[in-house]
C-alpha atoms as a PDB file:
ATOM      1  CA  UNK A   1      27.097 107.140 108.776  1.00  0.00           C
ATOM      2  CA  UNK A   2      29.947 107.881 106.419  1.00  0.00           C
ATOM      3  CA  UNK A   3      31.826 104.817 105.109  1.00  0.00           C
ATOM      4  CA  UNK A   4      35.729 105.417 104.328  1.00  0.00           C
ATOM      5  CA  UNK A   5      37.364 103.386 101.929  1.00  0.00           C
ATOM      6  CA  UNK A   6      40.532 103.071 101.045  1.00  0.00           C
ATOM      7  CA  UNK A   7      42.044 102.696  97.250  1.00  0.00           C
ATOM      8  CA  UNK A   8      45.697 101.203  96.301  1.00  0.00           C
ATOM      9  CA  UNK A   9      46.988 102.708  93.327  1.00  0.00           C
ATOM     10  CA  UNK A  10      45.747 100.435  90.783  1.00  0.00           C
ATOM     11  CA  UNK A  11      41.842 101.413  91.470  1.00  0.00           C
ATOM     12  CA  UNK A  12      42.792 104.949  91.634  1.00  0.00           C
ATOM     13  CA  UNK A  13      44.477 104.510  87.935  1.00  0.00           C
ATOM     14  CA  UNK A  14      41.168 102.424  86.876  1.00  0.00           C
ATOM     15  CA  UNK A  15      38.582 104.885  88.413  1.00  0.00           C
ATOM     16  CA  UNK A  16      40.776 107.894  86.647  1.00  0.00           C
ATOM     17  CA  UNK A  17      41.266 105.377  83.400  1.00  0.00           C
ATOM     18  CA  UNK A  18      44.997 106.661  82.809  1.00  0.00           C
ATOM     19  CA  UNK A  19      46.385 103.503  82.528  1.00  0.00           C
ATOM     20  CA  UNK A  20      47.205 100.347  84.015  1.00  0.00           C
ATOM     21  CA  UNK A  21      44.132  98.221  82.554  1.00  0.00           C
ATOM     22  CA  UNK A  22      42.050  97.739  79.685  1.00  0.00           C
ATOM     23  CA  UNK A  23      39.096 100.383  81.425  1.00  0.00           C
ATOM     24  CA  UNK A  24      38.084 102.895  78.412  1.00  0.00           C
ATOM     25  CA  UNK A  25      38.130 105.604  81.584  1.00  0.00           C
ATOM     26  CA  UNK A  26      34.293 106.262  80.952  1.00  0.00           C
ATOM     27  CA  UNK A  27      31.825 107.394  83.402  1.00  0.00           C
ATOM     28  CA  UNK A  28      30.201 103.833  82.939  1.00  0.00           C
ATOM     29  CA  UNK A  29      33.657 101.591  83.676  1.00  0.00           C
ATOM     30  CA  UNK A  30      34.709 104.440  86.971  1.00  0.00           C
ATOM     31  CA  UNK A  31      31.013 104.233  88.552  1.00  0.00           C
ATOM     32  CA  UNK A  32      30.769 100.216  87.870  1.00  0.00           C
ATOM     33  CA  UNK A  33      34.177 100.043  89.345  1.00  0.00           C
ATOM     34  CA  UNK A  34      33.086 101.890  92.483  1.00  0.00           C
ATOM     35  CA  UNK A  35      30.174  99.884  92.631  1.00  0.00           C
ATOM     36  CA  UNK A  36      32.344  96.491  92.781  1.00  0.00           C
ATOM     37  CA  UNK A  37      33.999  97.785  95.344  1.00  0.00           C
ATOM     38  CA  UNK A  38      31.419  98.732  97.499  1.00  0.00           C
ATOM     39  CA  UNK A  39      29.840  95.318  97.362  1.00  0.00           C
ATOM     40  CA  UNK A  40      33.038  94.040  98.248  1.00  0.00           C
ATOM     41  CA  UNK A  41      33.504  96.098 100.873  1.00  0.00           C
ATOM     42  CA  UNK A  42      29.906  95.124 102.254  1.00  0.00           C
ATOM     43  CA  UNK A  43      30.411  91.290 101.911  1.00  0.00           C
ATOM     44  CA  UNK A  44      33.344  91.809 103.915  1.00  0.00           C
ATOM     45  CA  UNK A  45      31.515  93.150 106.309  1.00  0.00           C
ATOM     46  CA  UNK A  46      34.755  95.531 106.813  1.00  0.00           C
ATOM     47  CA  UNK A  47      32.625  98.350 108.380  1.00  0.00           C
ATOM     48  CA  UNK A  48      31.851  95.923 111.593  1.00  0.00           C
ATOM     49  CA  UNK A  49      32.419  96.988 114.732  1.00  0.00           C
ATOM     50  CA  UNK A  50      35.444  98.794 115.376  1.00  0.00           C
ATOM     51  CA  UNK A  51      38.158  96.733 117.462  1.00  0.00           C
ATOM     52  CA  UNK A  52      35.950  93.839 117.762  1.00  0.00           C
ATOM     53  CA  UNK A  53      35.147  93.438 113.734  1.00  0.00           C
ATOM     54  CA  UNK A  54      34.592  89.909 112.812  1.00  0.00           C
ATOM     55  CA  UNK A  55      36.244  88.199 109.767  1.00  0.00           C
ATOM     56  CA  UNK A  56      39.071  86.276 109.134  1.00  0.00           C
ATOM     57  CA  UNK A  57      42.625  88.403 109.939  1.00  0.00           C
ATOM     58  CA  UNK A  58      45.313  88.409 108.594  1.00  0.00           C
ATOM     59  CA  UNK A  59      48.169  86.285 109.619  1.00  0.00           C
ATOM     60  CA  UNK A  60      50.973  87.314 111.348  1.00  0.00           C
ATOM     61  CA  UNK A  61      51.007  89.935 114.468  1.00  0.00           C
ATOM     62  CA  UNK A  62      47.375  90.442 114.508  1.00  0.00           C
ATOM     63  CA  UNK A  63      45.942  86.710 114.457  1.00  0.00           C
ATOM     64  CA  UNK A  64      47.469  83.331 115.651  1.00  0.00           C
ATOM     65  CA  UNK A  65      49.309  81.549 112.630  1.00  0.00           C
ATOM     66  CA  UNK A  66      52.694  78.999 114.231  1.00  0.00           C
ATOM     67  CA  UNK A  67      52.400  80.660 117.816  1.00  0.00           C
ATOM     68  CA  UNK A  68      48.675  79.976 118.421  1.00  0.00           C
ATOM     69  CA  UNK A  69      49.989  77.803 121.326  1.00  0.00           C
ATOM     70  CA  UNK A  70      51.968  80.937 122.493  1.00  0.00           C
ATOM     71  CA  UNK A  71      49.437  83.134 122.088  1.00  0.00           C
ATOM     72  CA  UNK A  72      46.990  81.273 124.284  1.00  0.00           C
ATOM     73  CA  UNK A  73      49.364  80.258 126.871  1.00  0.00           C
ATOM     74  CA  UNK A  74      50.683  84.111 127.429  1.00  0.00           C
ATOM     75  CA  UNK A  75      46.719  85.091 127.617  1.00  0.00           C
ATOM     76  CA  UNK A  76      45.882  82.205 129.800  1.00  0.00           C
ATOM     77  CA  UNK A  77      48.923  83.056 132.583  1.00  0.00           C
ATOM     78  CA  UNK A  78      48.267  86.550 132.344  1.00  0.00           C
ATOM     79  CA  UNK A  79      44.144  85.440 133.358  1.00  0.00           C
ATOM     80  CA  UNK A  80      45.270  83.226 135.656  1.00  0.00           C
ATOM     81  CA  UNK A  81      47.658  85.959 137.352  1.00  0.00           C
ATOM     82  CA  UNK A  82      44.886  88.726 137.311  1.00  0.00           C
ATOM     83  CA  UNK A  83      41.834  86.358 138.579  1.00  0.00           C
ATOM     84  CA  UNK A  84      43.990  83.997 141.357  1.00  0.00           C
ATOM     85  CA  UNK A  85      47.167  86.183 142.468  1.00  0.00           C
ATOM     86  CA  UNK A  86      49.372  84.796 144.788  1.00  0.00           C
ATOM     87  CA  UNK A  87      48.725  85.061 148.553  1.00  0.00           C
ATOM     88  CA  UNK A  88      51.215  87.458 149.565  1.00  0.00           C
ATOM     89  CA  UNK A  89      49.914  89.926 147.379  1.00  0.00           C
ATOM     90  CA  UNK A  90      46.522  89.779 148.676  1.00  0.00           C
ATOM     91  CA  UNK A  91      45.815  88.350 152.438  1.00  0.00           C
ATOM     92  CA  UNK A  92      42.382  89.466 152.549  1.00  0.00           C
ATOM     93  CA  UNK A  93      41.587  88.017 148.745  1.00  0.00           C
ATOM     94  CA  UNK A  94      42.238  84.865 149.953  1.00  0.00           C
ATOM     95  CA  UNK A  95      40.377  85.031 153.440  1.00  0.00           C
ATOM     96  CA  UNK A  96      37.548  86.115 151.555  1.00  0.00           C
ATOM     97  CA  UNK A  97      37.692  83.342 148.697  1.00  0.00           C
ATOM     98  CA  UNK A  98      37.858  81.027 151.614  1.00  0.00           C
ATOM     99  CA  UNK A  99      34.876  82.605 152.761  1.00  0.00           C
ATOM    100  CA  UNK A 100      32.878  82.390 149.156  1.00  0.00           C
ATOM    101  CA  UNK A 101      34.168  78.774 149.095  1.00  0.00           C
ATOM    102  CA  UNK A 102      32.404  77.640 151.587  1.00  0.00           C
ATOM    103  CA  UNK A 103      29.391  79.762 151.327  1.00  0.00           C
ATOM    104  CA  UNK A 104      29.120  78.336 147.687  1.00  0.00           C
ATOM    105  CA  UNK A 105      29.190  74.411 149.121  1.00  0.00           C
ATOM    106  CA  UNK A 106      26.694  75.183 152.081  1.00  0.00           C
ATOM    107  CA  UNK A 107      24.246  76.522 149.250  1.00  0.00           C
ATOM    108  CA  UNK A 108      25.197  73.954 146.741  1.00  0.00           C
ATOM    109  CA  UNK A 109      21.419  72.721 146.385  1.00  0.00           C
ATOM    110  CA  UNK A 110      20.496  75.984 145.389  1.00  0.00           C
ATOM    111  CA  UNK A 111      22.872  76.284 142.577  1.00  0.00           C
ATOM    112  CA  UNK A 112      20.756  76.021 139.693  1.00  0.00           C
ATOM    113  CA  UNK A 113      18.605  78.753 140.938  1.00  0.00           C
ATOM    114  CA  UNK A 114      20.556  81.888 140.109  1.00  0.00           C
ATOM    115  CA  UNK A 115      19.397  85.316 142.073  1.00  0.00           C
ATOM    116  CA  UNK A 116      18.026  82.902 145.037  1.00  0.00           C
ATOM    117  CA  UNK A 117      21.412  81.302 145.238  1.00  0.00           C
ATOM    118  CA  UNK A 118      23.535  84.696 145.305  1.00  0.00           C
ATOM    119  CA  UNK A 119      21.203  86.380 147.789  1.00  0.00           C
ATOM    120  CA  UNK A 120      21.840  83.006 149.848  1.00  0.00           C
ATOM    121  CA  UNK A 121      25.520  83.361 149.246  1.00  0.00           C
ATOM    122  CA  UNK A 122      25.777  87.036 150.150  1.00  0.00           C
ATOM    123  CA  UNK A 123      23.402  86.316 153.404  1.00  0.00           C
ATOM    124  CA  UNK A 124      26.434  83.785 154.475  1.00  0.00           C
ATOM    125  CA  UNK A 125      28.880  86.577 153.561  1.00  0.00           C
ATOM    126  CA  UNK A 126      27.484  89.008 155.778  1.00  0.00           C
ATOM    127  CA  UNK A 127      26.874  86.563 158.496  1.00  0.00           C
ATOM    128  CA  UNK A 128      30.874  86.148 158.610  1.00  0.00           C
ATOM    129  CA  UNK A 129      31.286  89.827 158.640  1.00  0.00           C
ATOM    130  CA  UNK A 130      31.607  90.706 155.008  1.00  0.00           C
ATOM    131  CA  UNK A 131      29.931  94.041 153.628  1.00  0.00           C
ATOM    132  CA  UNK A 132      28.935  92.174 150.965  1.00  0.00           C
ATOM    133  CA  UNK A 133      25.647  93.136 148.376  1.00  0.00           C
ATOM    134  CA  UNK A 134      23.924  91.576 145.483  1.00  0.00           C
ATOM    135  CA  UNK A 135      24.757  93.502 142.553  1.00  0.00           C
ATOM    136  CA  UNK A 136      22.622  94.315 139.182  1.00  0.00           C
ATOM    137  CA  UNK A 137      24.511  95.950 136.379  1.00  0.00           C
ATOM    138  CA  UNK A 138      21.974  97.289 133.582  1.00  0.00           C
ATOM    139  CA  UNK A 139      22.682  98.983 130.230  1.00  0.00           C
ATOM    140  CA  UNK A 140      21.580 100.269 127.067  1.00  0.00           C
ATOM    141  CA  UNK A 141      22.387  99.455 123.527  1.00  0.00           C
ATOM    142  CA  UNK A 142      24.615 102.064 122.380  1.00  0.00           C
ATOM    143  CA  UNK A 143      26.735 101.953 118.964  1.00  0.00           C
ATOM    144  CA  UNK A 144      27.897  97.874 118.789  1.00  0.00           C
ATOM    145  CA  UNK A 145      27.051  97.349 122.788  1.00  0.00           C
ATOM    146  CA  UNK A 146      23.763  95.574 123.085  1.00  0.00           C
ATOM    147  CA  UNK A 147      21.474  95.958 125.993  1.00  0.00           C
ATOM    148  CA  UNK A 148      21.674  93.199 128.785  1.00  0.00           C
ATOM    149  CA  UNK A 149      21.771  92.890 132.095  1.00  0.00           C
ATOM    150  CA  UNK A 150      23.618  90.990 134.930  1.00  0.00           C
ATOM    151  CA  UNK A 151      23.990  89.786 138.182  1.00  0.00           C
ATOM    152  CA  UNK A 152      27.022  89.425 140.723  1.00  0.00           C
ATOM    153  CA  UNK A 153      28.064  89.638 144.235  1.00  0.00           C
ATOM    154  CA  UNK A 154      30.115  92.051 145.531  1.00  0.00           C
ATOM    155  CA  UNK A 155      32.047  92.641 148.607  1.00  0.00           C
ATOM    156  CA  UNK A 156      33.442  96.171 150.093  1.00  0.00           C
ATOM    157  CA  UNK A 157      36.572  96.308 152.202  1.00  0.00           C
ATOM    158  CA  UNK A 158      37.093  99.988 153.595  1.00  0.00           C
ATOM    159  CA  UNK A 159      40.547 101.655 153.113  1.00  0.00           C
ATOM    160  CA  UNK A 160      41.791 105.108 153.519  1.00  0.00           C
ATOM    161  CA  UNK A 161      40.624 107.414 150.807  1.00  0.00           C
ATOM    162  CA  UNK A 162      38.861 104.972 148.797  1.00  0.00           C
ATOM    163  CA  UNK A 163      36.950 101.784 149.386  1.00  0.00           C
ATOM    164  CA  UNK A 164      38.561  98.489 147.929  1.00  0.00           C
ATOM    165  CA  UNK A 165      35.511  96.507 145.777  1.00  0.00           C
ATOM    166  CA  UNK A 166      36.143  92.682 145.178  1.00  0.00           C
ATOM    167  CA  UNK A 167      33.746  91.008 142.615  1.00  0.00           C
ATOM    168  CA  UNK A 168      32.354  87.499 143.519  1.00  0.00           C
ATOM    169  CA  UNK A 169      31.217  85.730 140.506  1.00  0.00           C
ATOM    170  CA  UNK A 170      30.707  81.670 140.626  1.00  0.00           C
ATOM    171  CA  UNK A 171      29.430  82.166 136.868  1.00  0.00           C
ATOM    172  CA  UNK A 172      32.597  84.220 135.669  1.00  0.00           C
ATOM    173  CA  UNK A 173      33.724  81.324 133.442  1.00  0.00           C
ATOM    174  CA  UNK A 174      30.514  80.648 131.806  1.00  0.00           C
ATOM    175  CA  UNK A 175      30.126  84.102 131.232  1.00  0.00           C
ATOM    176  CA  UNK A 176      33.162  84.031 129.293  1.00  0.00           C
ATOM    177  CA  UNK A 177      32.596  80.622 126.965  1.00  0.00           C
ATOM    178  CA  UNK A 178      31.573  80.565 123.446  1.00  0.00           C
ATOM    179  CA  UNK A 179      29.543  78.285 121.774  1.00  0.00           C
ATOM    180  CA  UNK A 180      31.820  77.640 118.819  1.00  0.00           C
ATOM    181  CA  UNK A 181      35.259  78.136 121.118  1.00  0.00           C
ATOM    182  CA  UNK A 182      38.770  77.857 119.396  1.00  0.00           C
ATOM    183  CA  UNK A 183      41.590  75.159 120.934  1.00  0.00           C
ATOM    184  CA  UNK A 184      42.877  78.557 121.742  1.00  0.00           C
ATOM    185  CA  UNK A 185      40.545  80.432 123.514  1.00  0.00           C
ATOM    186  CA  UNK A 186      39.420  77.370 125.104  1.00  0.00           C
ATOM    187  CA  UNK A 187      43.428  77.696 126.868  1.00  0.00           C
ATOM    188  CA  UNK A 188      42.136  80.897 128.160  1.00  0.00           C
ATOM    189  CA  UNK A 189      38.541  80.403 129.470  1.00  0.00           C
ATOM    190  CA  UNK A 190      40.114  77.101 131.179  1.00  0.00           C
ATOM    191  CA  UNK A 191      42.788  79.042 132.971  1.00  0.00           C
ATOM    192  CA  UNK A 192      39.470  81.176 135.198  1.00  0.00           C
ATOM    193  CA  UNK A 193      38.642  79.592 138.454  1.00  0.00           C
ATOM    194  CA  UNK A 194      36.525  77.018 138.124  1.00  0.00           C
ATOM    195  CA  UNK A 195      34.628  77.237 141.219  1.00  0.00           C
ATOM    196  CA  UNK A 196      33.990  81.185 141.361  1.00  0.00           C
ATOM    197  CA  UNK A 197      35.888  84.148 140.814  1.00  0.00           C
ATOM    198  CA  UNK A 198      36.845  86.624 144.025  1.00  0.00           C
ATOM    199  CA  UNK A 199      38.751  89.553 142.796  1.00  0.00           C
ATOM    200  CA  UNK A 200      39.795  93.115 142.853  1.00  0.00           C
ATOM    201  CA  UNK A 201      37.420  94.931 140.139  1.00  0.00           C
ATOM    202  CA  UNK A 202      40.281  96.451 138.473  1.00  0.00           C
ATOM    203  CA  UNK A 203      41.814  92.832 137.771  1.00  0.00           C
ATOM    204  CA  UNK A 204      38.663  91.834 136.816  1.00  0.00           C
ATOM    205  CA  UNK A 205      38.319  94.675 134.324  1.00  0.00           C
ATOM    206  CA  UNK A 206      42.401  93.348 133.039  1.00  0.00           C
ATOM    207  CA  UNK A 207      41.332  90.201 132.789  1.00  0.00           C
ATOM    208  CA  UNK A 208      38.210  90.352 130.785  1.00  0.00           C
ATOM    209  CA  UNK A 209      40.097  92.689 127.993  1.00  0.00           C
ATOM    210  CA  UNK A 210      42.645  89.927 127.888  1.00  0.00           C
ATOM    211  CA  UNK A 211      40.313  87.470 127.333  1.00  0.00           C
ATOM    212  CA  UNK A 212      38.238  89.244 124.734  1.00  0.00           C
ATOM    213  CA  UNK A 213      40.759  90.323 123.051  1.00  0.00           C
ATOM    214  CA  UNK A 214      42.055  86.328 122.900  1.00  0.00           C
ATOM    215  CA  UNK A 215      38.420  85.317 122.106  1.00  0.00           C
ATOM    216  CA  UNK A 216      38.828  88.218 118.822  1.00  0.00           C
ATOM    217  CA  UNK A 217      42.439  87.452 117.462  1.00  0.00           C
ATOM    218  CA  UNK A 218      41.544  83.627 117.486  1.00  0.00           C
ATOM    219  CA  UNK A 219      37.694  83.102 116.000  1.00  0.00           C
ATOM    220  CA  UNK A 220      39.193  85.928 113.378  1.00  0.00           C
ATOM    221  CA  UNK A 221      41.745  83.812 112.425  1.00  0.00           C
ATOM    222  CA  UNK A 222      39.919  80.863 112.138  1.00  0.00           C
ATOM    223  CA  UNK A 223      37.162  82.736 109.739  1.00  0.00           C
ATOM    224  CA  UNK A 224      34.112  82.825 112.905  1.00  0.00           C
ATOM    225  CA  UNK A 225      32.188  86.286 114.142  1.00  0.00           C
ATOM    226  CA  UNK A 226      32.528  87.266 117.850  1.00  0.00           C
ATOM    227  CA  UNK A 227      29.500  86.981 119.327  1.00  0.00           C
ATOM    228  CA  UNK A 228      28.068  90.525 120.380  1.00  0.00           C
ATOM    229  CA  UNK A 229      27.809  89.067 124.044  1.00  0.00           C
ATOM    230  CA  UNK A 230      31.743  88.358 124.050  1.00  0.00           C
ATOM    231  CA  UNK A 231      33.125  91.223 123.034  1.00  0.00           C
ATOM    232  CA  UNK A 232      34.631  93.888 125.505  1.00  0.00           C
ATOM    233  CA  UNK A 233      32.453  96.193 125.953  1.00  0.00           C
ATOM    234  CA  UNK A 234      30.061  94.106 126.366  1.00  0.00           C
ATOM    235  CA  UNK A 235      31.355  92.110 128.870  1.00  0.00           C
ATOM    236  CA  UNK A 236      32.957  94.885 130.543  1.00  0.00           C
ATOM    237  CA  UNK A 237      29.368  96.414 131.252  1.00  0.00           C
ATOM    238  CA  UNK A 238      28.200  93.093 132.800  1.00  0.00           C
ATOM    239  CA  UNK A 239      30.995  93.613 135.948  1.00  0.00           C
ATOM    240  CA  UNK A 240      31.943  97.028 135.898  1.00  0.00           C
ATOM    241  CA  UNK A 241      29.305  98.790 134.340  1.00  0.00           C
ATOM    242  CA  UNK A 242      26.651 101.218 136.399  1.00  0.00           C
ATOM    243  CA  UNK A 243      25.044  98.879 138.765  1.00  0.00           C
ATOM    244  CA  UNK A 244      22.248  98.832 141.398  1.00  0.00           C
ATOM    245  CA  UNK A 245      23.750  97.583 145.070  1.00  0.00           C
ATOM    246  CA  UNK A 246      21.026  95.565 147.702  1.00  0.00           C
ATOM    247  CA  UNK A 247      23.163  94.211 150.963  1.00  0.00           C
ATOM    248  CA  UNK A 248      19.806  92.562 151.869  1.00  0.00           C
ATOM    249  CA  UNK A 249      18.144  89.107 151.226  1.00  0.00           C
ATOM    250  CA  UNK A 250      15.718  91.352 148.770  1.00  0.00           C
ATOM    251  CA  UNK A 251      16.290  92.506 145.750  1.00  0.00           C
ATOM    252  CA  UNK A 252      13.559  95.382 146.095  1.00  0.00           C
ATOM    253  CA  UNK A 253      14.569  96.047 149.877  1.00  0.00           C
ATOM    254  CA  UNK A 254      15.120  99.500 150.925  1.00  0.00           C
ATOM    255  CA  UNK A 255      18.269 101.068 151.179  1.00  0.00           C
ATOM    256  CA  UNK A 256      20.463  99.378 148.020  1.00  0.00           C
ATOM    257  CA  UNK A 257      22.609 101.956 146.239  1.00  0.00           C
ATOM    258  CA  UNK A 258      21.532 103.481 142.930  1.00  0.00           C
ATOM    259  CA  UNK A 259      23.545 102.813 140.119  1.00  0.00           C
ATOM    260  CA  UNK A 260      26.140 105.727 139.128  1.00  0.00           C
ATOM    261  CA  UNK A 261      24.698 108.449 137.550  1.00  0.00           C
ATOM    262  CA  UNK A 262      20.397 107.919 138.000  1.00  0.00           C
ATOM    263  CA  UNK A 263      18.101 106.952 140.900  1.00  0.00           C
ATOM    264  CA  UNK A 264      17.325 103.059 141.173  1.00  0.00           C
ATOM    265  CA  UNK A 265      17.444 100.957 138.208  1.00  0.00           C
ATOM    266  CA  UNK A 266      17.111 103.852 135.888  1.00  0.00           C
ATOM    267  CA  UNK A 267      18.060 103.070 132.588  1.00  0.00           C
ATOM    268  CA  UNK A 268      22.035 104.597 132.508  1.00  0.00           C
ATOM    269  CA  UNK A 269      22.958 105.599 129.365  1.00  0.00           C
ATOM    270  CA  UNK A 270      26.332 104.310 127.637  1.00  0.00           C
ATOM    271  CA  UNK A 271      29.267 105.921 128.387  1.00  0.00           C
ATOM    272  CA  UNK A 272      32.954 105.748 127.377  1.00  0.00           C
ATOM    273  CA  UNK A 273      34.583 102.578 128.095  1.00  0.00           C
ATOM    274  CA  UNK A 274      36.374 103.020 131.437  1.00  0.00           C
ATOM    275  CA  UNK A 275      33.903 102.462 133.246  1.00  0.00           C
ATOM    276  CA  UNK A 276      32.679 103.701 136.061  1.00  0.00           C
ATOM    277  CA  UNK A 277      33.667 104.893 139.531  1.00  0.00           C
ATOM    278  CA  UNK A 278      32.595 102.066 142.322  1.00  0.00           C
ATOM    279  CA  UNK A 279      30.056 103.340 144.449  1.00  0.00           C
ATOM    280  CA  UNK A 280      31.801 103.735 148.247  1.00  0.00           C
ATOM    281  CA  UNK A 281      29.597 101.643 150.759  1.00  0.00           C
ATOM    282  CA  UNK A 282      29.288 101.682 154.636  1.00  0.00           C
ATOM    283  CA  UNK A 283      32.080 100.283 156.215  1.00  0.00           C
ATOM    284  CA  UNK A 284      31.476  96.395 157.263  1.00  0.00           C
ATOM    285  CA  UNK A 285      30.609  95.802 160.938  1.00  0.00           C
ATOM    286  CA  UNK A 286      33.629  93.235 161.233  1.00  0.00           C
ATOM    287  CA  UNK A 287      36.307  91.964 158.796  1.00  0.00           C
ATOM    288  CA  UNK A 288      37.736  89.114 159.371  1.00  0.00           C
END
């Protein structure tokens, strides 16, 4: 992999030893100069990850400084606006949530028993006429985006020319915490639903680059590392990434939709950020 760096004038004059310093210009003083540099450059650890390299930034447009509180609150609304629109913009969002809400409390003893408790959830979804399906998102590590897996429900609402696709998620939050979390980015995480997120996909997708890119301006200004699981991509794959769809109680029944591109849970390989088209499902039986 080639590593750039970049040289202000003052090294250039020291590696060419015209000037500007007490360097002799030798072979010795330009190749121990280089090598200073590169150290520094590696202790920096400035050839991270692309957008998501940790460090501390620098103050000013790029990291939180005076308008931390500003920051977070602008991230936090625009969240908030993404994740829990009004109801005017959405009738059927909120019929559904309604829907998940009381699903979620009739399965409440299941709760701490993850893929039992969102098959039970999606059973009750269907039940009340949802096309609703346990989904599995799988990728590879590729470049900075570490292999994982995930879980959610999902829930299809037919419309002309293409399906609508709401995600149904009562672990969004947590899947958005850090361990170390800023005063900042603690503004954000705490404006998510609480209780479960039920939402468009492509707000979903909004949201989650809002919040990573909160989580990354304020641990970078505060001198911490993103995590690898909390950075975009990453947590992009986990909701809109290729997936594997099962509408039954089963996660091995027949009949779930392969995940874009490969049969079953085929490994998919990474892909641009973008992600992926939404598979188009049967229409439900009965919406209400």
């Amino acid at each position: 992999m080639a590593v750039y760096i970049r040289l202000d004038d003052a090294v250039r004059a020291r590696l060419r030893g015209d000037g500007g310093g007490t360097s002799s210009g030798s072979d010795h003083d330009a190749s121990a100069c280089l090598s200073d540099l590169v150290q520094a450059f590696l202790e920096t650890d400035a050839a991270g990850n692309g957008d998501d390299a940790a460090g501390p930034a620098p103050k000013g447009r790029d990291g939180y400084d005076s308008d931390d509180a500003d920051g977070a609150a602008e991230a936090a609304a625009s969240v908030r606006e993404l994740l829990d629109p009004p109801a005017a913009e959405d009738p059927f969002r909120i019929r559904l949530a309604a829907a998940v809400s009381a699903a979620l409390d009739a399965e409440a003893p299941l709760r701490g028993h993850g893929a039992a408790f969102r098959r039970a959830v999606m059973r009750r979804l269907r039940a009340a006429g949802y096309d609703a399906g346990v989904c599995r998102s799988r990728w590879e590590t590729c470049g900075n985006l570490t292999a994982g897996t995930y879980e959610y429900i999902d829930v299809v609402v037919p419309a002309a020319g293409k399906a609508a696709r709401y995600i149904v998620d009562a672990d969004f939050r947590a899947g958005l915490e850090v361990a170390r979390a800023t005063a900042e980015y603690a503004v954000v995480v705490a404006a998510v639903p609480a209780k479960a997120v039920v939402s468009r996909e492509e707000a979903v997708g909004r949201a989650v680059r809002v919040a990573a890119d909160a989580a990354r301006r304020s641990l970078r200004a505060h001198g911490l590392h993103v995590p690898p699981w909390r950075k975009s991509r990453y947590m992009l794959a986990k909701w809109l990434g290729p997936y594997k769809r099962s509408p039954s109680s089963s996660s091995s029944a027949s009949g779930a939709m392969p995940a874009p591109g490969g049969p079953g849970m085929d490994i998919i390989k990474c892909r641009a950020v973008g992600f992926f088209p939404s598979q188009t499902a049967a229409p439900a039986a009965r919406i209400k």
